[in-house]
Protein backbone atom coordinates (compact mmCIF):
# COMPACT_ATOMS: atom_id res chain seq x y z
CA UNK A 1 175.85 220.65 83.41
CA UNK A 2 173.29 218.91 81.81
CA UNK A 3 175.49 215.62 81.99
CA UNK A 4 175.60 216.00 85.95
CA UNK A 5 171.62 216.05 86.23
CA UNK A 6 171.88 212.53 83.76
CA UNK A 7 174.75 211.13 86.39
CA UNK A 8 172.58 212.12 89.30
CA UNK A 9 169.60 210.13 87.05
CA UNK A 10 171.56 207.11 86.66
CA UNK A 11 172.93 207.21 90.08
CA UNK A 12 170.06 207.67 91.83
CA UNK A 13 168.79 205.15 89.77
CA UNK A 14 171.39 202.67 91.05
CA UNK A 15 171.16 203.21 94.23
CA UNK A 16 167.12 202.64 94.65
CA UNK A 17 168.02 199.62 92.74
CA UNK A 18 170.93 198.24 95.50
CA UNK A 19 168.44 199.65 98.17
CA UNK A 20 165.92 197.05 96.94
CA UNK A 21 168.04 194.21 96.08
CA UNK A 22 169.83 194.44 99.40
CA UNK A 23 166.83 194.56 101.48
CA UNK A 24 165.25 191.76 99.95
CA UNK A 25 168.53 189.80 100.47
CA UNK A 26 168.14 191.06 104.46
CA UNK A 27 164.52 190.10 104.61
CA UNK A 28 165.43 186.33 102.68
CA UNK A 29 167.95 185.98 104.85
CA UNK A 30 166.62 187.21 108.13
CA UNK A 31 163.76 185.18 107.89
CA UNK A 32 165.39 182.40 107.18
CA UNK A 33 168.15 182.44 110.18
CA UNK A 34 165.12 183.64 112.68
CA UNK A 35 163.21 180.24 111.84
CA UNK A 36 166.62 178.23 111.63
CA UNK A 37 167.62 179.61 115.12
CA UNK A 38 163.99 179.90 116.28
CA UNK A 39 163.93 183.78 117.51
CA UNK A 40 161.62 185.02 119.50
CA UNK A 41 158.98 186.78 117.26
CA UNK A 42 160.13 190.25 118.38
CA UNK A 43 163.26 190.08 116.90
CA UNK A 44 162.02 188.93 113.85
CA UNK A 45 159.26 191.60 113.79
CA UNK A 46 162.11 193.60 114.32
CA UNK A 47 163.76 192.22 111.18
CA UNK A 48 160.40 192.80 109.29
CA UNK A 49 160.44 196.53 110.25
CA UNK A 50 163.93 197.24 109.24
CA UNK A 51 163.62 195.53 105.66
CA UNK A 52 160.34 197.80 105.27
CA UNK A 53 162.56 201.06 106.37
CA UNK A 54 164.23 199.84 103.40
CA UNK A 55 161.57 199.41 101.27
CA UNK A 56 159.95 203.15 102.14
CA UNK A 57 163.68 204.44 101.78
CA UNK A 58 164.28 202.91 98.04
CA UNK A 59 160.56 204.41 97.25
CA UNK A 60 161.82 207.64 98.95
CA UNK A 61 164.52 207.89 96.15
CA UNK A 62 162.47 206.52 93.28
CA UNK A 63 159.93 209.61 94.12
CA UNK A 64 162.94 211.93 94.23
CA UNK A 65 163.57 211.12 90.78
CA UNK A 66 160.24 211.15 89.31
CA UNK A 67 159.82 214.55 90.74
CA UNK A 68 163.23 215.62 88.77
CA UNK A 69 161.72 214.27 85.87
CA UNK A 70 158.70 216.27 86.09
CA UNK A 71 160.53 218.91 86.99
CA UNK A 72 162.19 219.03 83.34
CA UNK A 73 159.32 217.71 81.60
CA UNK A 74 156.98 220.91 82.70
CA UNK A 75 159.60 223.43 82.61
CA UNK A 76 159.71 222.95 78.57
CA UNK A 77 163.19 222.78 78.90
CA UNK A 78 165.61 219.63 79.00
CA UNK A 79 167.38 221.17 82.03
CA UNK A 80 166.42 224.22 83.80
CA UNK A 81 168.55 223.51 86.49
CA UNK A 82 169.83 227.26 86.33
CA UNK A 83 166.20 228.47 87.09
CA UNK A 84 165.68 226.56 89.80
CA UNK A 85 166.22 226.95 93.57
CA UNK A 86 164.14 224.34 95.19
CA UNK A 87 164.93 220.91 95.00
CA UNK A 88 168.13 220.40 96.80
CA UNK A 89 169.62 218.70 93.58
CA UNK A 90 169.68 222.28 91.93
CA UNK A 91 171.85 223.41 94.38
CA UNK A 92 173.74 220.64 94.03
CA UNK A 93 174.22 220.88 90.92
CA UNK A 94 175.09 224.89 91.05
CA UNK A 95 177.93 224.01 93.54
CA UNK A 96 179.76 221.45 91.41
């Protein structure tokens, strides 16, 4: 088990780190198209919001794992995941 909580680390991990590559690519590219085709500034406002959705998402997941992390670290144990019942990763990891 404790393998799955170090895939679910590294995975997690991953996927903040696509999250904020591809919304920078969106946001590079987005504003670069709205100037080349000269959108109104709505839609590029528009644009702006969506890349910052993906911003707050890719911080979303970075706090999820910091709070697994802590989680470990002041539970004096490497993995208590058979302790716990809150976090929905702990029941995650109980079903598989």
């Amino acid at each position: 088990m404790s393998q799955n909580i170090d895939q679910i680390i590294a995975r997690k991990g991953r996927m903040a780190a696509m999250l904020i590559v591809g919304t920078a690519l969106f946001w590079v590219l987005a504003t670069f198209l709205g100037g080349q085709f000269e959108l109104a500034q709505r839609t590029r406002a528009l644009f702006d919001l969506i890349a910052l959705a993906g911003f707050i998402w890719a911080l979303w997941v970075i706090y999820q794992i910091w709070r697994l992390r802590q989680d470990i670290h002041t539970n004096g144990q490497r993995y208590p995941y058979a302790e716990r019942s809150g976090p929905y990763l702990y029941q995650y990891l109980r079903d598989a």
